[in-house]
C-alpha atoms as a PDB file:
ATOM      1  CA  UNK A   1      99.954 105.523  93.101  1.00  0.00           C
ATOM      2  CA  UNK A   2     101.471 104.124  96.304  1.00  0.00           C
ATOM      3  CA  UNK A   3     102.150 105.838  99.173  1.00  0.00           C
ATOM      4  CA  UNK A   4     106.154 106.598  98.283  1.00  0.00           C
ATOM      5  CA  UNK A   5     105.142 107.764  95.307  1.00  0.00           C
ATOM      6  CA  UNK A   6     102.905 110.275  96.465  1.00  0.00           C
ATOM      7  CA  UNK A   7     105.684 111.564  99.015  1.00  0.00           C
ATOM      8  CA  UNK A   8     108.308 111.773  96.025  1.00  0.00           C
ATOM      9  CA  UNK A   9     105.694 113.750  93.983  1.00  0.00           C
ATOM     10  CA  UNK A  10     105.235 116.445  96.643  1.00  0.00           C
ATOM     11  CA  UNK A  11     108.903 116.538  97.401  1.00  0.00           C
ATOM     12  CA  UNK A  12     110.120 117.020  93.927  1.00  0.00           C
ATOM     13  CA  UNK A  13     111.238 120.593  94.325  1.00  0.00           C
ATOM     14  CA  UNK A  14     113.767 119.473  96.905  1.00  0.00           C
ATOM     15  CA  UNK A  15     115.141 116.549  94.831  1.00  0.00           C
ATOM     16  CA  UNK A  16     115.497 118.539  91.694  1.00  0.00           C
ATOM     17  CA  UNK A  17     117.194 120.901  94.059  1.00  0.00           C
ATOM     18  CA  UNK A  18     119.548 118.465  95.309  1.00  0.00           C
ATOM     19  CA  UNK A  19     120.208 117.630  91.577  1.00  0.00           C
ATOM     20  CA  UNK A  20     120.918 120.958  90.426  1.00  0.00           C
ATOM     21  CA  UNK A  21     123.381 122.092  93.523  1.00  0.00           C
ATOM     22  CA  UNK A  22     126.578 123.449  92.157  1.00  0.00           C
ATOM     23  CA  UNK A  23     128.488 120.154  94.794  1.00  0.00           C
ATOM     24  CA  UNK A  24     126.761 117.880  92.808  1.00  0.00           C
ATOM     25  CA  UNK A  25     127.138 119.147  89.730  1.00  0.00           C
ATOM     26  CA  UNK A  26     130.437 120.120  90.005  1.00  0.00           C
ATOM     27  CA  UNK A  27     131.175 116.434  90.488  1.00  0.00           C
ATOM     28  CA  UNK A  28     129.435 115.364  87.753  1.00  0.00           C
ATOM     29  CA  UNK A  29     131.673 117.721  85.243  1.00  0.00           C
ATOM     30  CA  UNK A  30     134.764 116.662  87.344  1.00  0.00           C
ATOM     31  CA  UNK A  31     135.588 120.313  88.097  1.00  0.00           C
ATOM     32  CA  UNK A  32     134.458 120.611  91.933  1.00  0.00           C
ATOM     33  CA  UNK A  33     137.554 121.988  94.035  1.00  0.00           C
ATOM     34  CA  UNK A  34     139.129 119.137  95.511  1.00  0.00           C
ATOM     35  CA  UNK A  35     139.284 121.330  98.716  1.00  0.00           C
ATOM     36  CA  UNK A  36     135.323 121.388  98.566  1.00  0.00           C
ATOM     37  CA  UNK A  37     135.439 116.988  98.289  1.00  0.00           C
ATOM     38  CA  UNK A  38     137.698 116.479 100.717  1.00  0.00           C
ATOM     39  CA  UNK A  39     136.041 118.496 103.201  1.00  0.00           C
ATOM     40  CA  UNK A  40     132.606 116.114 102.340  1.00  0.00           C
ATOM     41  CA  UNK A  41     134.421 112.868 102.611  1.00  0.00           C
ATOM     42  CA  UNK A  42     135.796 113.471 106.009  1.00  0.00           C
ATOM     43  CA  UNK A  43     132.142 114.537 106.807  1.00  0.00           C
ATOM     44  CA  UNK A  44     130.629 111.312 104.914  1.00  0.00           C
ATOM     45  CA  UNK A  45     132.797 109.243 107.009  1.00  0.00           C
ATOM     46  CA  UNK A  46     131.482 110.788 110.724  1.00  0.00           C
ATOM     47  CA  UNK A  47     127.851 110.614 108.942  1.00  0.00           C
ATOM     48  CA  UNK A  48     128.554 106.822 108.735  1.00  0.00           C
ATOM     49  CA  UNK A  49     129.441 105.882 111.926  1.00  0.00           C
ATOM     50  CA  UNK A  50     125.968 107.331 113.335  1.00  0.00           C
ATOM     51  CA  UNK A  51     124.000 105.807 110.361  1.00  0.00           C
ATOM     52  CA  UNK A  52     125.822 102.230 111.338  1.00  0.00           C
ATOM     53  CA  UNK A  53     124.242 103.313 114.987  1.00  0.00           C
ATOM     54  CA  UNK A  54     120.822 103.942 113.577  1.00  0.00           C
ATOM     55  CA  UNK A  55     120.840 100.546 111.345  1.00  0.00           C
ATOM     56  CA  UNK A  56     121.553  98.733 114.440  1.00  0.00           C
ATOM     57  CA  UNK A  57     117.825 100.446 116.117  1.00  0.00           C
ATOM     58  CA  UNK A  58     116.544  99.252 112.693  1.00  0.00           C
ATOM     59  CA  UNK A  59     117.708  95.738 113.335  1.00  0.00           C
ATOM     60  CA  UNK A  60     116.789  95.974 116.931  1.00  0.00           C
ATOM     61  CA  UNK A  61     113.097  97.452 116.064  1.00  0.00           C
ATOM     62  CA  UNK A  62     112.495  95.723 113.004  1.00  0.00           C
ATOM     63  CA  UNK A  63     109.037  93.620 113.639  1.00  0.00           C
ATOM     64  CA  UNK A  64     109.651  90.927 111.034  1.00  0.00           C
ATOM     65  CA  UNK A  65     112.495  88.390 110.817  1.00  0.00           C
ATOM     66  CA  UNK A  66     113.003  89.248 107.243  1.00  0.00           C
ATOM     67  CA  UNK A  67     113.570  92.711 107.766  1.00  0.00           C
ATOM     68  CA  UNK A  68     115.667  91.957 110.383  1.00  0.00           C
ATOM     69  CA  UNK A  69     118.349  90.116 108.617  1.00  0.00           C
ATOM     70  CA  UNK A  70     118.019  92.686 106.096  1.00  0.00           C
ATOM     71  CA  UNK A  71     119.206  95.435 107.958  1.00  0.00           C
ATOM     72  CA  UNK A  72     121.515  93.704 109.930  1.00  0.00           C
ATOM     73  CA  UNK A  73     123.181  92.598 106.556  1.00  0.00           C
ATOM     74  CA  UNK A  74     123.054  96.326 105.524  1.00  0.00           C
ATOM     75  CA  UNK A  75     124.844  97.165 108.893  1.00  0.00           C
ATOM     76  CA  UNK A  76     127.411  94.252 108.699  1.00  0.00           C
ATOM     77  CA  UNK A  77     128.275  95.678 105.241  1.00  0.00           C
ATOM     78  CA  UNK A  78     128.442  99.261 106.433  1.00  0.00           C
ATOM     79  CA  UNK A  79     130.710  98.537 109.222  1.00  0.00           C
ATOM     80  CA  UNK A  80     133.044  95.670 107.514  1.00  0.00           C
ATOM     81  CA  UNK A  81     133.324  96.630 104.420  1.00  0.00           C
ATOM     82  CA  UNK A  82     132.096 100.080 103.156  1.00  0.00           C
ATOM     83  CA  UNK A  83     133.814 101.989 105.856  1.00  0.00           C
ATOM     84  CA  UNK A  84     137.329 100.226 104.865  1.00  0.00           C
ATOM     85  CA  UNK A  85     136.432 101.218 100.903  1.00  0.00           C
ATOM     86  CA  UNK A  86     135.831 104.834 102.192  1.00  0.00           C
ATOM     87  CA  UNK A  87     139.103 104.629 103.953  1.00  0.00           C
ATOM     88  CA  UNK A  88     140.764 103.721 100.854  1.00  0.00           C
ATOM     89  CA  UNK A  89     138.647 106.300  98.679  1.00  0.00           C
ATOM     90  CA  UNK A  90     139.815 108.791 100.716  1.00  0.00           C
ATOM     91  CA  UNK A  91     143.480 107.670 101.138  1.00  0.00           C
ATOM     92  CA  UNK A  92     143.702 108.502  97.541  1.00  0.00           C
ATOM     93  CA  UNK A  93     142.900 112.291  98.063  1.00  0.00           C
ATOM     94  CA  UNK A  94     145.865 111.874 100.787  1.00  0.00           C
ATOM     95  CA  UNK A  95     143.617 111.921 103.949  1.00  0.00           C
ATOM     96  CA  UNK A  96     145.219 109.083 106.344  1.00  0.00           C
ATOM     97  CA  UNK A  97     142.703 106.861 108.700  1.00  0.00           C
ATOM     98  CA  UNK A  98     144.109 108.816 111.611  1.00  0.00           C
ATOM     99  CA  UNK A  99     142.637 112.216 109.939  1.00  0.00           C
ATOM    100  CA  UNK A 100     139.349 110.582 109.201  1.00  0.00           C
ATOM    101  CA  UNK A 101     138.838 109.354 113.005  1.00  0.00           C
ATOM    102  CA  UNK A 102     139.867 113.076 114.338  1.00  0.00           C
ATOM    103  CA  UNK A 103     137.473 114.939 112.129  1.00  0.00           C
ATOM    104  CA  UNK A 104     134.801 116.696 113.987  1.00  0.00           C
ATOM    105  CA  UNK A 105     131.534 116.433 112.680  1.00  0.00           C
ATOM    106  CA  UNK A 106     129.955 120.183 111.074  1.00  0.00           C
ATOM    107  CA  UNK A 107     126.838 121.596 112.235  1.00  0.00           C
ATOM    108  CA  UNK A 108     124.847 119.785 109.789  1.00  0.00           C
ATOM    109  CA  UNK A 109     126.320 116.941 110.321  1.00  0.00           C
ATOM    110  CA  UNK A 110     125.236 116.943 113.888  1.00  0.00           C
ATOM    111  CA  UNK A 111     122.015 118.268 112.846  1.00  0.00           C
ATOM    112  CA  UNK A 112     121.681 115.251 110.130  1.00  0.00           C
ATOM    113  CA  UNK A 113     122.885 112.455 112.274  1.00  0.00           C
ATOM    114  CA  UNK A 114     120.902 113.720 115.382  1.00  0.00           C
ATOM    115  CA  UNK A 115     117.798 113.648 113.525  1.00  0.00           C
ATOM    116  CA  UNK A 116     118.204 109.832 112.299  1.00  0.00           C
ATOM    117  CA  UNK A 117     119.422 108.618 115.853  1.00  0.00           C
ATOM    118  CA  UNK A 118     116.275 110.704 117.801  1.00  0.00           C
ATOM    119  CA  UNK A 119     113.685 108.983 115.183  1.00  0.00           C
ATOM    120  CA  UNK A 120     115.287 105.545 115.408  1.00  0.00           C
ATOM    121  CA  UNK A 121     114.995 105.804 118.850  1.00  0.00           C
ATOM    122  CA  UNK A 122     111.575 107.664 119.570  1.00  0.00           C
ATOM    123  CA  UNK A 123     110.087 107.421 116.124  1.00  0.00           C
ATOM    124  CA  UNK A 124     108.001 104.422 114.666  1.00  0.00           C
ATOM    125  CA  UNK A 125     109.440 101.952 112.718  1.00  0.00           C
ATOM    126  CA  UNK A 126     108.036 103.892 109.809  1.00  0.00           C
ATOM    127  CA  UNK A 127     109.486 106.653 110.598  1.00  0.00           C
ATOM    128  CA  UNK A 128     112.960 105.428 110.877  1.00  0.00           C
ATOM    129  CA  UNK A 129     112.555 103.498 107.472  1.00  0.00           C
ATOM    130  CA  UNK A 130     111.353 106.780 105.990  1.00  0.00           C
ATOM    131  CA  UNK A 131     113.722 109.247 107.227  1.00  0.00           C
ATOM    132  CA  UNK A 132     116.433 106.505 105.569  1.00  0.00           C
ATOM    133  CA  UNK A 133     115.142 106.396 102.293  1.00  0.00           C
ATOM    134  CA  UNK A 134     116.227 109.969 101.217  1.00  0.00           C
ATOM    135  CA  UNK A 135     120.239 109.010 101.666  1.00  0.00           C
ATOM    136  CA  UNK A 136     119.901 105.446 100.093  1.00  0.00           C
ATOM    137  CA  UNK A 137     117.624 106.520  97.471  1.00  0.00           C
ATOM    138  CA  UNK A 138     118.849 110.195  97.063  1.00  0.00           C
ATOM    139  CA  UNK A 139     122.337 108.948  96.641  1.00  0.00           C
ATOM    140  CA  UNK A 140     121.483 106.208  93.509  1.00  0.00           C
ATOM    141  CA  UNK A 141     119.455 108.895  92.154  1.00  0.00           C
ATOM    142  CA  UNK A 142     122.415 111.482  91.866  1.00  0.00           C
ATOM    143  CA  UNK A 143     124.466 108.355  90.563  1.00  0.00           C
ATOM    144  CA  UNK A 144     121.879 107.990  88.149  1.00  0.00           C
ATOM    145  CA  UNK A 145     121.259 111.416  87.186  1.00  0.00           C
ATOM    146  CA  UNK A 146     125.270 111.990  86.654  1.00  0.00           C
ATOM    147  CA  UNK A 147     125.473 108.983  84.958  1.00  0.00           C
ATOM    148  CA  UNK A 148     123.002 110.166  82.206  1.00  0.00           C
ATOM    149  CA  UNK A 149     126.402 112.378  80.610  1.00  0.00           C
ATOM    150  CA  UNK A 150     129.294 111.776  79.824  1.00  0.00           C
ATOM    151  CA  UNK A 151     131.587 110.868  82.441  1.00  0.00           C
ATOM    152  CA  UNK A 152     134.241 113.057  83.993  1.00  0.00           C
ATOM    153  CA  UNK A 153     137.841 111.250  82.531  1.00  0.00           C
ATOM    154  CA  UNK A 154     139.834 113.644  83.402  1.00  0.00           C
ATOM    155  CA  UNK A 155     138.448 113.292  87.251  1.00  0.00           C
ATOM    156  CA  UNK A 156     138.782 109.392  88.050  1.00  0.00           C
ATOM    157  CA  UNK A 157     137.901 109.398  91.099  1.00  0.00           C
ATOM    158  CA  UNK A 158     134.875 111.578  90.534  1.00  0.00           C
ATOM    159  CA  UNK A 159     133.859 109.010  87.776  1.00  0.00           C
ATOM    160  CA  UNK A 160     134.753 106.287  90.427  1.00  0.00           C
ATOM    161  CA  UNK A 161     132.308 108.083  92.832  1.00  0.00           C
ATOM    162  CA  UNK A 162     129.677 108.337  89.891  1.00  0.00           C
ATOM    163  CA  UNK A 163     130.190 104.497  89.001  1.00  0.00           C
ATOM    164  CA  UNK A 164     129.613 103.497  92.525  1.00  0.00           C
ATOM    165  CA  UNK A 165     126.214 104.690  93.292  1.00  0.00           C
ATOM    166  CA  UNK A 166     124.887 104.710  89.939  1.00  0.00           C
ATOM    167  CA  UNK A 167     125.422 100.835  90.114  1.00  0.00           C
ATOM    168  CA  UNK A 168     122.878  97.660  89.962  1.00  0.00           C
ATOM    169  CA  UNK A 169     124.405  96.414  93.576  1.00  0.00           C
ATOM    170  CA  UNK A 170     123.544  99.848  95.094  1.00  0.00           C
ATOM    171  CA  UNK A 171     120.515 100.810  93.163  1.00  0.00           C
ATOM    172  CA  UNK A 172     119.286  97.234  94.095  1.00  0.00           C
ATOM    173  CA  UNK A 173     120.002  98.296  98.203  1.00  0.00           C
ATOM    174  CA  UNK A 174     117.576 101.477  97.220  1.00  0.00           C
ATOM    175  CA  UNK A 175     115.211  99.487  95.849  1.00  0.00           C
ATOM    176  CA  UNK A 176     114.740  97.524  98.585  1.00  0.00           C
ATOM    177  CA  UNK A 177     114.288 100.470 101.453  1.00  0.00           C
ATOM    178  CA  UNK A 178     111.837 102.408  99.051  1.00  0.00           C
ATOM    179  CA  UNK A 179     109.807  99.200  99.265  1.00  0.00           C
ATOM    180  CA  UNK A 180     109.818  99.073 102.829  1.00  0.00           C
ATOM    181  CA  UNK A 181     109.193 101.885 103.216  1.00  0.00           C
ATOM    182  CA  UNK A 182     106.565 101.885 101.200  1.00  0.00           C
ATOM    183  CA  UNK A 183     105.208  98.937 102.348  1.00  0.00           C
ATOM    184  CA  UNK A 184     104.882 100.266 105.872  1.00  0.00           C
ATOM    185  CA  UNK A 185     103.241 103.748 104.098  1.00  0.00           C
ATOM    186  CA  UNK A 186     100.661 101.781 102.181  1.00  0.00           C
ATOM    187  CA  UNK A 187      99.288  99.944 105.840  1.00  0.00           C
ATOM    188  CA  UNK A 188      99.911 103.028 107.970  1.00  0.00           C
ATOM    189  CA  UNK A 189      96.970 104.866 109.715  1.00  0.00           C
ATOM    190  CA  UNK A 190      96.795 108.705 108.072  1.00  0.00           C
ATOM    191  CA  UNK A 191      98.552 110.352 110.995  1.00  0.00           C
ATOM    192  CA  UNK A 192     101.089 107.495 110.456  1.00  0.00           C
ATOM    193  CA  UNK A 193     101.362 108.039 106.848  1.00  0.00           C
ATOM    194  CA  UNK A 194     101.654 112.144 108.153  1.00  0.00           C
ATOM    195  CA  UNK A 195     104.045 111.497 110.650  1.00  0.00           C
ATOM    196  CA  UNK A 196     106.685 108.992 108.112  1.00  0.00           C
ATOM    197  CA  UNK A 197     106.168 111.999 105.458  1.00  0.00           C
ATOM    198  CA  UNK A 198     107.668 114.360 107.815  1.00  0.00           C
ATOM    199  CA  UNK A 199     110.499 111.821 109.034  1.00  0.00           C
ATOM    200  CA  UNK A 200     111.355 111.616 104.712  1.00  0.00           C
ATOM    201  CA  UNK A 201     111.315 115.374 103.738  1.00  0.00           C
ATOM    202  CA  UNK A 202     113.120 116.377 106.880  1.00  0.00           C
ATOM    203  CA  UNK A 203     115.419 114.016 106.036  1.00  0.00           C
ATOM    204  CA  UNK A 204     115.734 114.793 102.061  1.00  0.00           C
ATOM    205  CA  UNK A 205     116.121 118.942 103.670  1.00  0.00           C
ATOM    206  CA  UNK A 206     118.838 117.695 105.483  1.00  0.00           C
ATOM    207  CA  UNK A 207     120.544 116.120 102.480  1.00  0.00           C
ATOM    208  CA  UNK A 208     120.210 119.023 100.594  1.00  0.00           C
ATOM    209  CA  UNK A 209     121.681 121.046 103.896  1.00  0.00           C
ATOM    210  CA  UNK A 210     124.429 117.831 103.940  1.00  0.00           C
ATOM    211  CA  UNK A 211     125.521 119.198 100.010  1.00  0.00           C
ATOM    212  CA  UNK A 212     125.656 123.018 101.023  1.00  0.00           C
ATOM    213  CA  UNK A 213     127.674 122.398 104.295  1.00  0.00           C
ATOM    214  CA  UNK A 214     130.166 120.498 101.743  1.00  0.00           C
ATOM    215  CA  UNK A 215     130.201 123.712  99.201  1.00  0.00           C
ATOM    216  CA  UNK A 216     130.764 126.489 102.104  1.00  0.00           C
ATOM    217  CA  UNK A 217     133.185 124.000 103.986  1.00  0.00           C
ATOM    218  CA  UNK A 218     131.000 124.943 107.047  1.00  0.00           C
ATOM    219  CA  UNK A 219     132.723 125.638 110.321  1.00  0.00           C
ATOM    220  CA  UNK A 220     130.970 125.926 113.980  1.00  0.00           C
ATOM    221  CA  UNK A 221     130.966 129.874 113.801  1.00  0.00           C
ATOM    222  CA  UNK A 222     132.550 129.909 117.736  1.00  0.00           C
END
């Protein structure tokens, strides 16, 4: 068992957790409040302007050429073209570009986006691939997991949302981070393999806080 492996194993009760949140599962039967989406898109779209800043540290840090190119394709992507599909996504819940670029990031968004930018920065380049892996990953595996049923009809875009991250292109993207990152596990020293474990599960806790701000549509409380 590789080191990834062994760090999904011990963090199972927080992915099946993530699985079984009323957000995601309320997507998956196409009956989450729109009100309750919305909210998360707006949010999604602030998350991804800091995660385009911590892919560029990844590119930047990145200590082979390979990996490099890899994560400055992944940024390119993020920037060029996945931001202008989330634009359009949300255009068709009737939230203009100008709303998007006004929304103020939640507390957990700050708290999320903080977290990657302070271990891109400070961490080791393990780290920063680790603490990654729970959003790529984390996201095909919902796809996945939704995908399993029948999907929602009667909620396109919900089944759109479904379709897109239970795909081969972006389970393929997933694929490729877990083995980074655990490529970089398997070589680590022990307090390196301690320290990248703590960059993934804080991370994965943060997803899980990511769903939960999205359910209680979470406001600063001053």
């Amino acid at each position: 068992m590789g080191f990834i492996e062994k760090v999904e194993e011990r963090s199972q009760p927080i992915r099946q957790a993530i699985l079984a949140h009323p957000f995601v599962q309320g997507i998956g039967r196409g009956d989450l409040a729109q009100e309750r989406f919305k909210f998360y898109i707006a949010q999604d779209y602030v998350y991804l302007i800091d995660y385009a800043r911590v892919l560029a540290l990844a590119t930047a840090r990145a200590p082979e050429l390979d990996t490099m190119s890899w994560f400055a394709g992944l940024l390119d992507e993020t920037l060029n073209t996945e931001m202008e599909l989330h634009r359009g996504y949300c255009a068709q819940f009737g939230i203009s570009r100008a709303e998007l670029e006004a929304t103020q990031p939640a507390p957990s968004t700050v708290a999320y986006t903080g977290y990657l930018l302070r271990v891109a920065s400070q961490g080791s380049f393990g780290e920063l691939a680790a603490s990654l892996l729970p959003c790529q990953w984390g996201y095909w595996e919902i796809g996945d997991h939704l995908a399993q049923q029948p999907p929602p009809t009667h909620a396109p875009l919900y089944a759109e949302w479904i379709a897109m991250y239970s795909s081969n292109e972006f389970h393929n993207l997933a694929l490729h981070l877990r083995a980074l990152t655990n490529h970089l596990g398997n070589a680590a020293s022990p307090a390196e393999q301690t320290a990248m474990e703590l960059a993934y599960t804080t991370s994965l806790r943060l997803e899980y806080q990511f769903w939960e701000m999205a359910w209680n549509l979470e406001q600063w409380p001053v």
